[in-house]
N, C-alpha and C. Protein backbone atom coordinates (compact mmCIF):
# COMPACT_ATOMS: atom_id res chain seq x y z
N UNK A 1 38.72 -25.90 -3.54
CA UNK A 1 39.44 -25.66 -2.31
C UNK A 1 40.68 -26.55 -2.27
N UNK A 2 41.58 -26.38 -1.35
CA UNK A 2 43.12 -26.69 -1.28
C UNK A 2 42.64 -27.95 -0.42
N UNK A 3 42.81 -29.77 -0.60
CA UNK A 3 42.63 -30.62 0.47
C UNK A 3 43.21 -30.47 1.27
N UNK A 4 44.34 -29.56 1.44
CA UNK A 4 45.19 -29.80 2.80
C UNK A 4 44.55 -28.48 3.76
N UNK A 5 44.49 -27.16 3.03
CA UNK A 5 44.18 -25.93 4.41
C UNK A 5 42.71 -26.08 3.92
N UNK A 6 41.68 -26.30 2.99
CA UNK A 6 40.69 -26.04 2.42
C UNK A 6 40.26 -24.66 2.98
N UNK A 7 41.16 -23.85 2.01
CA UNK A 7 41.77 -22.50 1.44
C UNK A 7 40.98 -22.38 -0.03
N UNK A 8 39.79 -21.58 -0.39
CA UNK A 8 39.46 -21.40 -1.82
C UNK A 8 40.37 -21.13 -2.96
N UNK A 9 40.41 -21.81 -4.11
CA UNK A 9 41.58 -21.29 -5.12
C UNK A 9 41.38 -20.20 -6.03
N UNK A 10 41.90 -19.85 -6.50
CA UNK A 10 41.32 -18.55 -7.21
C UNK A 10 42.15 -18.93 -8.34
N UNK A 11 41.32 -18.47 -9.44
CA UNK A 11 42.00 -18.95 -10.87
C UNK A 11 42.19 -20.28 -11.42
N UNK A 12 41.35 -21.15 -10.48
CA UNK A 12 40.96 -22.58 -11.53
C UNK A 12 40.55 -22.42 -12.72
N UNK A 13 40.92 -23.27 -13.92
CA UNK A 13 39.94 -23.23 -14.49
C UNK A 13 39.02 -24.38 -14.65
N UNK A 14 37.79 -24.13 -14.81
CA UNK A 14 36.75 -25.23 -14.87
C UNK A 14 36.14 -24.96 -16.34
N UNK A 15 36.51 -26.26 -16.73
CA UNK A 15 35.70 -26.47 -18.58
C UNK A 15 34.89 -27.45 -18.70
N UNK A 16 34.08 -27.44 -19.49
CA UNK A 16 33.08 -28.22 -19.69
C UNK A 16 33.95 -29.24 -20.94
N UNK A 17 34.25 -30.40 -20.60
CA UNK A 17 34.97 -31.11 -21.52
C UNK A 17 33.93 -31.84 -23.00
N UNK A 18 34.74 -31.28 -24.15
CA UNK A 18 34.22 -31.37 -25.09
C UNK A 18 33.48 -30.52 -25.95
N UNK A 19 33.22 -29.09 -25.03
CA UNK A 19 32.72 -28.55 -25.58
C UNK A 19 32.89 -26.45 -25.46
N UNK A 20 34.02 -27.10 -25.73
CA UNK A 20 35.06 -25.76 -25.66
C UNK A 20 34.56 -24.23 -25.18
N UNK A 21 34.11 -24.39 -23.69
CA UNK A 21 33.32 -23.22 -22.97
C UNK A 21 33.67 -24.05 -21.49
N UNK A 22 34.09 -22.65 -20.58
CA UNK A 22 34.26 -22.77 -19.62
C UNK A 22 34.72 -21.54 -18.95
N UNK A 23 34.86 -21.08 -17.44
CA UNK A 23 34.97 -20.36 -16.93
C UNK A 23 36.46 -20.27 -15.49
N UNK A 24 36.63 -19.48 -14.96
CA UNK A 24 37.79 -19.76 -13.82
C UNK A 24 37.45 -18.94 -12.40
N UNK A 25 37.47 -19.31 -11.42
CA UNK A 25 37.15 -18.90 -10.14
C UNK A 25 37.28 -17.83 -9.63
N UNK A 26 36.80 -17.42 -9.05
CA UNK A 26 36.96 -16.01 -8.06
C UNK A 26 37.94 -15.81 -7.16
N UNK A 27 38.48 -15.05 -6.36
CA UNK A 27 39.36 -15.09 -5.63
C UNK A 27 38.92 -15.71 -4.34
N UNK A 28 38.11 -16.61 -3.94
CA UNK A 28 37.09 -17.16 -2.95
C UNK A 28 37.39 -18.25 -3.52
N UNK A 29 37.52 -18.48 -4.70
CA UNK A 29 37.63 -20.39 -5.25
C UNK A 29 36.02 -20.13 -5.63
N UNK A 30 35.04 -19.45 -6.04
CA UNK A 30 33.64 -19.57 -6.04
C UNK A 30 33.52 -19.47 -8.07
N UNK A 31 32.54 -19.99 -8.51
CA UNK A 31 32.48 -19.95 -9.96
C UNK A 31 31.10 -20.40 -10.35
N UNK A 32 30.90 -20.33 -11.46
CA UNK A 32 29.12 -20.41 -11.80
C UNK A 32 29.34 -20.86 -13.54
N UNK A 33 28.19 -21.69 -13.80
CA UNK A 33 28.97 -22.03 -15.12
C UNK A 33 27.50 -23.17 -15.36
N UNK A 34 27.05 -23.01 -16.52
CA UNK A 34 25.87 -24.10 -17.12
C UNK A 34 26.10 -25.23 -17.71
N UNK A 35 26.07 -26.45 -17.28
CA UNK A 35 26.12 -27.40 -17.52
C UNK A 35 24.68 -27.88 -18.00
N UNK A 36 24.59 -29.49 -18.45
CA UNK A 36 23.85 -30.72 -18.39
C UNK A 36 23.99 -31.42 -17.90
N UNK A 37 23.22 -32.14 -17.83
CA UNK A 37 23.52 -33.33 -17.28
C UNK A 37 24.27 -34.63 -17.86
N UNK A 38 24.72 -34.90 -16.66
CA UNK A 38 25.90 -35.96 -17.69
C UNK A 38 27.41 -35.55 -18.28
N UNK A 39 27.17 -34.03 -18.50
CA UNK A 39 28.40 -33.39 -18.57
C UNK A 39 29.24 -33.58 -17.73
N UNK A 40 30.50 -33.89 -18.32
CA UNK A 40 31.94 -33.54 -17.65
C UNK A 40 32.49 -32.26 -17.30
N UNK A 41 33.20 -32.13 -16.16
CA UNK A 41 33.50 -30.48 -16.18
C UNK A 41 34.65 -31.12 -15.67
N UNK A 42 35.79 -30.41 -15.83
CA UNK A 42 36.99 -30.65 -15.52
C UNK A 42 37.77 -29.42 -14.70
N UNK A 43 38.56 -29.51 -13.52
CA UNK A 43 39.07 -28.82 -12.86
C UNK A 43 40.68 -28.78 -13.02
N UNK A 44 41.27 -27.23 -13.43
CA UNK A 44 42.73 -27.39 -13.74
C UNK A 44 43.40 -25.95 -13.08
N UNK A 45 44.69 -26.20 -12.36
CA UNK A 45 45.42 -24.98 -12.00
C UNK A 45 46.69 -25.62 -11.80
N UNK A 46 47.50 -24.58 -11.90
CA UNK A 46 48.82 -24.95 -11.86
C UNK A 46 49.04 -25.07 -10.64
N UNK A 47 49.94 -26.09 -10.58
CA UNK A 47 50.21 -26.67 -8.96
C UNK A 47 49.34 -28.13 -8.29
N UNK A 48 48.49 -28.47 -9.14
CA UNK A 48 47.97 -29.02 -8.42
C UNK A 48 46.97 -29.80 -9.84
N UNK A 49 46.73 -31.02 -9.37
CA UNK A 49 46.44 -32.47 -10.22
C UNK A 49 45.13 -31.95 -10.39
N UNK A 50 44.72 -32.33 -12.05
CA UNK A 50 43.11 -31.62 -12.86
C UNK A 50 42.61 -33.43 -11.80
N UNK A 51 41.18 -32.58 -11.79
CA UNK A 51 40.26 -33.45 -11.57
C UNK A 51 39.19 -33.53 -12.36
N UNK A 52 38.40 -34.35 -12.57
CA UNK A 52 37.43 -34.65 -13.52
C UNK A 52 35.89 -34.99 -12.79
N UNK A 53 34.78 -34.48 -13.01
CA UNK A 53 33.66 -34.88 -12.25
C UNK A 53 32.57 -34.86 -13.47
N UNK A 54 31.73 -35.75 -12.88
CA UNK A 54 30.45 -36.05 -14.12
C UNK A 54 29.45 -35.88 -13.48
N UNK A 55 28.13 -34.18 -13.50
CA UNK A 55 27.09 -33.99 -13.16
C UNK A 55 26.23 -35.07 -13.52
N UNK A 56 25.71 -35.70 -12.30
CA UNK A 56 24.42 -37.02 -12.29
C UNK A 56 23.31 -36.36 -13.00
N UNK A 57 23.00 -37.80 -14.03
CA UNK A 57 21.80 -37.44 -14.53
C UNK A 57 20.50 -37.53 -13.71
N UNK A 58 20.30 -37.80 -12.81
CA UNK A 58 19.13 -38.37 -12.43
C UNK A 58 19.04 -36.88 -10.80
N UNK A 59 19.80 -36.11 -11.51
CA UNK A 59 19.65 -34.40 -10.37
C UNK A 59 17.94 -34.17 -10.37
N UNK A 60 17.98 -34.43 -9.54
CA UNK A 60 16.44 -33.13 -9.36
C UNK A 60 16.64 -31.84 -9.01
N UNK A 61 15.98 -31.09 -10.13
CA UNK A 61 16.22 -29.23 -10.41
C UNK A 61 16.87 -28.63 -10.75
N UNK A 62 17.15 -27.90 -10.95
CA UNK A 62 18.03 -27.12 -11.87
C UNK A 62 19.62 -26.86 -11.42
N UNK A 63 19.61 -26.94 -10.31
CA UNK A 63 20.85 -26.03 -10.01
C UNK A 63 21.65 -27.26 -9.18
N UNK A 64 23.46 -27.43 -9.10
CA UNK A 64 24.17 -28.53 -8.87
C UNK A 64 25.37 -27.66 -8.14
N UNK A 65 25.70 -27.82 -6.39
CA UNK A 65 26.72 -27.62 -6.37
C UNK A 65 27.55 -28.13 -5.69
N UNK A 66 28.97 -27.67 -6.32
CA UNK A 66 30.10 -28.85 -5.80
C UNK A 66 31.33 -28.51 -5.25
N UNK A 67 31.91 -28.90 -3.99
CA UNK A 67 33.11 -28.06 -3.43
C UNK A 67 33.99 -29.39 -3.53
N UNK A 68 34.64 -29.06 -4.67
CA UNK A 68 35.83 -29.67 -5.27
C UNK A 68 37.33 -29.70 -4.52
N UNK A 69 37.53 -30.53 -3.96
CA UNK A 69 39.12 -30.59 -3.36
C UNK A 69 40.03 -30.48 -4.63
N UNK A 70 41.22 -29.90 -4.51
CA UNK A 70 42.53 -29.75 -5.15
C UNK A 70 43.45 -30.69 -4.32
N UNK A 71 44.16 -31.32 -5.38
CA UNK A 71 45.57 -32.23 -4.10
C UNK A 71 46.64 -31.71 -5.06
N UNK A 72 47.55 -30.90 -3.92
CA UNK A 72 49.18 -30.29 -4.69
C UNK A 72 49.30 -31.46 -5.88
N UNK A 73 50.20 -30.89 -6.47
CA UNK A 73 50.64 -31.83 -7.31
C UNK A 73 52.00 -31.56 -7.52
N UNK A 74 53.72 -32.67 -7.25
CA UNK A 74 54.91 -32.11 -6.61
C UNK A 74 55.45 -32.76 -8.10
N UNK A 75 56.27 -31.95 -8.46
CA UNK A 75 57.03 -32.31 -10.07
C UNK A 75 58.46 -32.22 -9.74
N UNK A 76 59.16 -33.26 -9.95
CA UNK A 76 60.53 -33.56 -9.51
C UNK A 76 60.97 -33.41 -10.63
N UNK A 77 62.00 -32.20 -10.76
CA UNK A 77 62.90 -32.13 -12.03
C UNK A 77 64.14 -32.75 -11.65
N UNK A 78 64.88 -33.36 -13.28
CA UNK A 78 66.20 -33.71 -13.23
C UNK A 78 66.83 -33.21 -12.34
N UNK A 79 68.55 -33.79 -12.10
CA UNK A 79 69.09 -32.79 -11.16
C UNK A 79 70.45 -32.51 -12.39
N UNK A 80 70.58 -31.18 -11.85
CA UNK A 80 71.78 -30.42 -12.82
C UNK A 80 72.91 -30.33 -12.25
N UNK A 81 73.94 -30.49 -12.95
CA UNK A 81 75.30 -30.72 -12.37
C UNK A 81 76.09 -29.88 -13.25
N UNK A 82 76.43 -28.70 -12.04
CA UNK A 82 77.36 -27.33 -12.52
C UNK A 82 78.66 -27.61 -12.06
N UNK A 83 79.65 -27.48 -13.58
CA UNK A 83 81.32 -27.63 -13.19
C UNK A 83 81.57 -26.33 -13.08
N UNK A 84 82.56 -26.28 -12.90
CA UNK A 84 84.00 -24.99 -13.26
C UNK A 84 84.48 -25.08 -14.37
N UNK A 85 84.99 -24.06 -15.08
CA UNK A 85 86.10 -24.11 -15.94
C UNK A 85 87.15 -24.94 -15.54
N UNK A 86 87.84 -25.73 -16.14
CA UNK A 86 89.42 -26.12 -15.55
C UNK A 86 90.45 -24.98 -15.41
N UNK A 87 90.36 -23.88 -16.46
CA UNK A 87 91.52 -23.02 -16.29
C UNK A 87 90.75 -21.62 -16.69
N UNK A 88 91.65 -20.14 -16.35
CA UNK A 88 90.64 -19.34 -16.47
C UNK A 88 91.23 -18.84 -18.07
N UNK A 89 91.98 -19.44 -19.21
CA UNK A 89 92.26 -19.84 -20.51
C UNK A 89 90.96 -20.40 -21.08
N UNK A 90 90.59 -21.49 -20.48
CA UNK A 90 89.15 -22.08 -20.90
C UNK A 90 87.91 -21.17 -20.87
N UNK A 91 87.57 -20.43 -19.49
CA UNK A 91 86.97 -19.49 -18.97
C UNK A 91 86.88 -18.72 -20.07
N UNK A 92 87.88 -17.91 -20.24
CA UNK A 92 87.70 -16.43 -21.22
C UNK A 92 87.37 -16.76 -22.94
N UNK A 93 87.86 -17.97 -23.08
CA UNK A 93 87.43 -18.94 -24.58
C UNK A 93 85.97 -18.59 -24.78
N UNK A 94 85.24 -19.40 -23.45
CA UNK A 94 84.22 -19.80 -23.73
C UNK A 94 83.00 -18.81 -23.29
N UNK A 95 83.56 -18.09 -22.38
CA UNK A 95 82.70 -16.44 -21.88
C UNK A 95 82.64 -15.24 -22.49
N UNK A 96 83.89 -14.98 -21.81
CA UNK A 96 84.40 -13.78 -22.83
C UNK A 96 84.19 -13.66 -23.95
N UNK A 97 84.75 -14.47 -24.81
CA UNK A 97 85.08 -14.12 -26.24
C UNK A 97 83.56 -14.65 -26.95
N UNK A 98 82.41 -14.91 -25.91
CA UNK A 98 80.97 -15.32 -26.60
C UNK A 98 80.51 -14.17 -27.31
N UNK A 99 80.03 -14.13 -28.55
CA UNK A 99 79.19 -13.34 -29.49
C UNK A 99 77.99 -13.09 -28.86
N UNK A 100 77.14 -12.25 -28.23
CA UNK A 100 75.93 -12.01 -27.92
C UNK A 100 75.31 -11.40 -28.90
N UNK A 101 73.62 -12.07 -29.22
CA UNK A 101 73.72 -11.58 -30.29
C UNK A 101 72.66 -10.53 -30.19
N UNK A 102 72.24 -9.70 -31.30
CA UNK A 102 71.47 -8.54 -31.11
C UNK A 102 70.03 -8.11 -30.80
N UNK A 103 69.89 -7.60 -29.80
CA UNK A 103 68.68 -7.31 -29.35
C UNK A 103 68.08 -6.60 -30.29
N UNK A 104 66.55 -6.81 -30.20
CA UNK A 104 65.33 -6.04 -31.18
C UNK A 104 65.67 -4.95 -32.30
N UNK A 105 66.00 -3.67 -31.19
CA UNK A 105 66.31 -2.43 -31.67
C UNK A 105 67.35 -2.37 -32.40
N UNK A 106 68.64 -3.06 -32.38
CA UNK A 106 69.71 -2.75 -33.27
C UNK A 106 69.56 -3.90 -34.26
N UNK A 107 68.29 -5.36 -34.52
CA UNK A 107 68.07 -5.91 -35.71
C UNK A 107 67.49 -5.03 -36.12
N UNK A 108 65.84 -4.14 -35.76
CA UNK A 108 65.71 -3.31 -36.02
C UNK A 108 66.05 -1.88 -37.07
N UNK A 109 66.69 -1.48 -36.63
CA UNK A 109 67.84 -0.65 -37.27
C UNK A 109 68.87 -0.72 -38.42
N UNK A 110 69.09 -2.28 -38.22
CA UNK A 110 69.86 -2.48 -39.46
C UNK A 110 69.22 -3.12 -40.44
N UNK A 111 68.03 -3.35 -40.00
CA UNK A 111 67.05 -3.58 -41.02
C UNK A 111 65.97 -2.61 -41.94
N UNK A 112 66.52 -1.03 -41.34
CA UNK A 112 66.19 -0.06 -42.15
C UNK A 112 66.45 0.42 -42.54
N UNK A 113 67.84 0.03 -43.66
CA UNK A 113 68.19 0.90 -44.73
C UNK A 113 67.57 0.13 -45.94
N UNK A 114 67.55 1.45 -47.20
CA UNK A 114 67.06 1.43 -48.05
C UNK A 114 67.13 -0.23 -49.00
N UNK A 115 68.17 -0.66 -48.63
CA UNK A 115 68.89 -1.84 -49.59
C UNK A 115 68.16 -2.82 -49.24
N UNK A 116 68.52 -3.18 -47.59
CA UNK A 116 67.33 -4.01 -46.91
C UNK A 116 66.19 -4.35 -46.95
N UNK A 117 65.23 -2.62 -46.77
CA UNK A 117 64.01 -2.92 -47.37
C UNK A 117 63.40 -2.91 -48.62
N UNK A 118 64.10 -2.72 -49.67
CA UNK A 118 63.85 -3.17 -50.77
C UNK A 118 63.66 -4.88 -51.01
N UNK A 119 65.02 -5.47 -50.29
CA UNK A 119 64.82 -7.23 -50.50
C UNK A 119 63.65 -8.04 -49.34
N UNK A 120 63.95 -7.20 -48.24
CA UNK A 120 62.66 -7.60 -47.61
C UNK A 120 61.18 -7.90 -48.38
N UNK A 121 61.18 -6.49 -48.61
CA UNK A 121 59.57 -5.98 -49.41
C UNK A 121 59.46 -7.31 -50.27
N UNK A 122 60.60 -7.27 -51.81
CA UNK A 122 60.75 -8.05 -52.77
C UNK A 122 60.10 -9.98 -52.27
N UNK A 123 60.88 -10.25 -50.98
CA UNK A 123 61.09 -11.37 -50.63
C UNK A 123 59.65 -11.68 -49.55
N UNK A 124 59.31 -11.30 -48.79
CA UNK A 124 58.26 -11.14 -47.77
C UNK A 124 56.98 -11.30 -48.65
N UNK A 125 56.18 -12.35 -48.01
CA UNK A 125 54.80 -12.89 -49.17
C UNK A 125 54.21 -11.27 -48.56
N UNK A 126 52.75 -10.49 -48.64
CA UNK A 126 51.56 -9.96 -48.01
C UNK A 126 51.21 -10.62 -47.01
N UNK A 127 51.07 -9.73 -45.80
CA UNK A 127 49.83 -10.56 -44.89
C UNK A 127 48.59 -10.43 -45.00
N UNK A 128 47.12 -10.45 -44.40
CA UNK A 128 46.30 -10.68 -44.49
C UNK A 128 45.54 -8.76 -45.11
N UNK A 129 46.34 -8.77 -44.08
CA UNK A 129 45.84 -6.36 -44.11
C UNK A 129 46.28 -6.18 -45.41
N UNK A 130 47.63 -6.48 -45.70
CA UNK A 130 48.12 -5.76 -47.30
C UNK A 130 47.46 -6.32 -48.09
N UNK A 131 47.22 -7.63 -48.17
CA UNK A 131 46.40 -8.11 -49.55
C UNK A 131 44.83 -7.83 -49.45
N UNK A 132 44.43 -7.97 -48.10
CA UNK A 132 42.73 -6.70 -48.26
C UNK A 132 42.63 -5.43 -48.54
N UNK A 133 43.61 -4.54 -48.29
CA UNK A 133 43.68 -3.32 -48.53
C UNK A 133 44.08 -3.02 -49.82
N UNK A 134 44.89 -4.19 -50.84
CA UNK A 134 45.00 -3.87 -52.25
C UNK A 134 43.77 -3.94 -53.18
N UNK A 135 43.17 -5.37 -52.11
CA UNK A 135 41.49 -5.91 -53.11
C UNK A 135 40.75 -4.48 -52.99
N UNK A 136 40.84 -4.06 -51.99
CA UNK A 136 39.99 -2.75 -51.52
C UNK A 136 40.43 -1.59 -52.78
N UNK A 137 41.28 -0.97 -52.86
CA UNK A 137 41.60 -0.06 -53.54
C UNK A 137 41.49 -0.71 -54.81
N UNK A 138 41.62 -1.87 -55.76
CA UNK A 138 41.43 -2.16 -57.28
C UNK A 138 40.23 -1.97 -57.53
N UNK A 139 39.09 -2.91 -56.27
CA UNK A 139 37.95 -2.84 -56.19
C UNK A 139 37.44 -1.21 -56.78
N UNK A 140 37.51 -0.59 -55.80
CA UNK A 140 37.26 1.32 -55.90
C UNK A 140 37.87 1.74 -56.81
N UNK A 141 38.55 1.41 -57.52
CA UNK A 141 39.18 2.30 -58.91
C UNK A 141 38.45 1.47 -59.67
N UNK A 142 37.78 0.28 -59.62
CA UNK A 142 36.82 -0.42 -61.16
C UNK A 142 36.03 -0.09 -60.82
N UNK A 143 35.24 0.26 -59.63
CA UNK A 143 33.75 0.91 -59.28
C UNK A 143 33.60 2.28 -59.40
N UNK A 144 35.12 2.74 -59.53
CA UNK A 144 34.69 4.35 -59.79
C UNK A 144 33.99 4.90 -60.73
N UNK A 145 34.16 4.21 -62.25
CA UNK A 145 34.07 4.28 -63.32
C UNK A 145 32.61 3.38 -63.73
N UNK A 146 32.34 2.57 -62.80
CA UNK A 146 31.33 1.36 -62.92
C UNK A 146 30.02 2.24 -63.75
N UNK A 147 29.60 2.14 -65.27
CA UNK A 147 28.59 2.74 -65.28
C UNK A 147 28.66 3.60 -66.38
N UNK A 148 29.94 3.78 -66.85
CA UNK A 148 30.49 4.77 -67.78
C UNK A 148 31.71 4.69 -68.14
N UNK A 149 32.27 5.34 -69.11
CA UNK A 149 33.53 5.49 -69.55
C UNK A 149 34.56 5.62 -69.09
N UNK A 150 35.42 4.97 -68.43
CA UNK A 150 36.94 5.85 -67.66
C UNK A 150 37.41 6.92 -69.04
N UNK A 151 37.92 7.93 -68.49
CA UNK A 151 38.70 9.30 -69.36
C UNK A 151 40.06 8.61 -69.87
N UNK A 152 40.07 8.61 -71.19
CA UNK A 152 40.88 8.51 -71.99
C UNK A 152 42.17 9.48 -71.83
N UNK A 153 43.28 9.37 -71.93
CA UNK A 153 44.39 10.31 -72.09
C UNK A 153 44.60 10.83 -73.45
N UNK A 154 44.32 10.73 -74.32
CA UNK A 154 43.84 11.38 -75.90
C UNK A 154 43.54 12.09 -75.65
N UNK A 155 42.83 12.89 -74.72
CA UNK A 155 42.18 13.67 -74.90
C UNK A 155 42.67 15.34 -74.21
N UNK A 156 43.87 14.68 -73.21
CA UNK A 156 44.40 14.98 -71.72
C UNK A 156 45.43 16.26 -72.37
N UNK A 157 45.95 17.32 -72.25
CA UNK A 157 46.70 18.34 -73.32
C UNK A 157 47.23 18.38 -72.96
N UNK A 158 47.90 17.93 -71.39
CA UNK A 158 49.33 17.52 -70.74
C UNK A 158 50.66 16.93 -71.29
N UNK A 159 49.36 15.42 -71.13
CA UNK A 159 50.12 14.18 -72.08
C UNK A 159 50.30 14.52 -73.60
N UNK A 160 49.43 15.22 -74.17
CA UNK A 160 49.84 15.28 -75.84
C UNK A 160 51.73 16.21 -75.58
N UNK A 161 51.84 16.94 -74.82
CA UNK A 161 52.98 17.84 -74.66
C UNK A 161 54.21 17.23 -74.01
N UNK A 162 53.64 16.46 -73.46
CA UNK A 162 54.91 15.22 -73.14
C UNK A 162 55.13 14.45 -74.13
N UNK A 163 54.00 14.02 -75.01
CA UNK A 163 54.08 13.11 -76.20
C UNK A 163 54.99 14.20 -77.20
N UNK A 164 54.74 15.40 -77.31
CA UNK A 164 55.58 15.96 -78.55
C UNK A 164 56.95 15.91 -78.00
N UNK A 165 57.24 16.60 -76.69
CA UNK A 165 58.61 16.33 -76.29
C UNK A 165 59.60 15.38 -76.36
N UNK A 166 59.02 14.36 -75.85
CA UNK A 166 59.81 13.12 -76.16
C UNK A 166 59.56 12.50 -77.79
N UNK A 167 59.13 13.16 -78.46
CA UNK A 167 59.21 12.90 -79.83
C UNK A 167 60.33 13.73 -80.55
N UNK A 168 60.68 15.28 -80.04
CA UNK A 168 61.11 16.08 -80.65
C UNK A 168 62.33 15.56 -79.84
N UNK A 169 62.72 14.85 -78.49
CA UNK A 169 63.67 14.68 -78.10
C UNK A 169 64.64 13.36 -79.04
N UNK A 170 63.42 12.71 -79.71
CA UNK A 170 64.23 11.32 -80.20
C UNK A 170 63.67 9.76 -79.33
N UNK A 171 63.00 10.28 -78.43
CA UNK A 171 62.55 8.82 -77.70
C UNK A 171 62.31 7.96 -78.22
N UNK A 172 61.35 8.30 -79.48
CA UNK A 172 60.19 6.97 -80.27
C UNK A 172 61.70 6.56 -81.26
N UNK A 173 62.90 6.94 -81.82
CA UNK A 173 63.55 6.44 -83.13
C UNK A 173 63.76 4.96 -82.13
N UNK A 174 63.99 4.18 -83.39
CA UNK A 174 64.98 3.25 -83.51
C UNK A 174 66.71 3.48 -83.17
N UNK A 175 67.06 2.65 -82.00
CA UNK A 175 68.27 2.58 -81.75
C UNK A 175 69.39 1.59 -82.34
N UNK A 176 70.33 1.64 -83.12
CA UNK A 176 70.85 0.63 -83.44
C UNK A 176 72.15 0.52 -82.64
């Protein structure tokens, strides 16, 4: 609750410190959450100073509850000091003639031509998906075969006809 209207907060969060589990309030300021004893639970929302409380060990029964005050908490920022231009020469220098630079869609865009994504591809390590999805597919092409012979191309009457072609074309000579 708020110490000043004790107004319920909604969206505290309350953690059990140390042990990375915790929960955040209802729109009532109301919340439910399992502790121990001895545990710390810590209270945090924006606007207003975390508090810290330590469930007593020496509780009789199971169940502990606690209506936690909030005190604002007031954050004094620097103060900023806005000039003028001296002249509107200076003005158009430093406004005007500013480069804005390019939103999403037109990096986007010029990042999809062919040239681009070639050095991208080239230059860019795999993330986690491309390099599982390659293990995946090598995997399934050595398991296809797991058990037996993969098919030889010797044998294939395609390839022998590509093999005569580019023989009768000159492929296999020596070039000097």
């Amino acid at each position: 609750m708020t110490a000043d209207s004790l107004q319920g907060l909604q969206s505290v969060s309350v953690v059990v410190k140390g042990q990375n589990r915790g929960t955040i309030t209802n729109e009532k300021g109301v919340f439910s959450i399992v502790v121990l004893k001895g545990d710390q639970v810590e209270f945090t929302s924006i606007g207003f100073k975390p508090k810290t409380i330590t469930i007593p060990g020496n509780m009789v029964g199971n169940q502990y509850s606690v209506i936690q005050l909030m005190v604002n908490d007031t954050i004094y920022l620097p103060a900023t000091i806005l000039k003028p231009r001296p002249s509107r020469e200076q003005f158009e220098r430093d406004f005007l003639a500013t480069q804005i630079p390019d939103d999403n869609l037109t990096v986007a865009r010029k990042n999809n031509n062919e040239a681009t994504r070639r050095i991208l591809m080239s230059s860019l390590p795999t993330d986690g998906r491309e390099a599982g999805n390659r293990y995946l597919r090598q995997s399934a092409n050595k398991y296809y075969y797991a058990g037996q012979a993969a098919p030889q191309n010797i044998f294939n009457p395609f390839a022998w006809a590509e093999f005569i072609k580019a023989w009768k074309r000159g492929d296999y000579k020596k070039k000097r």
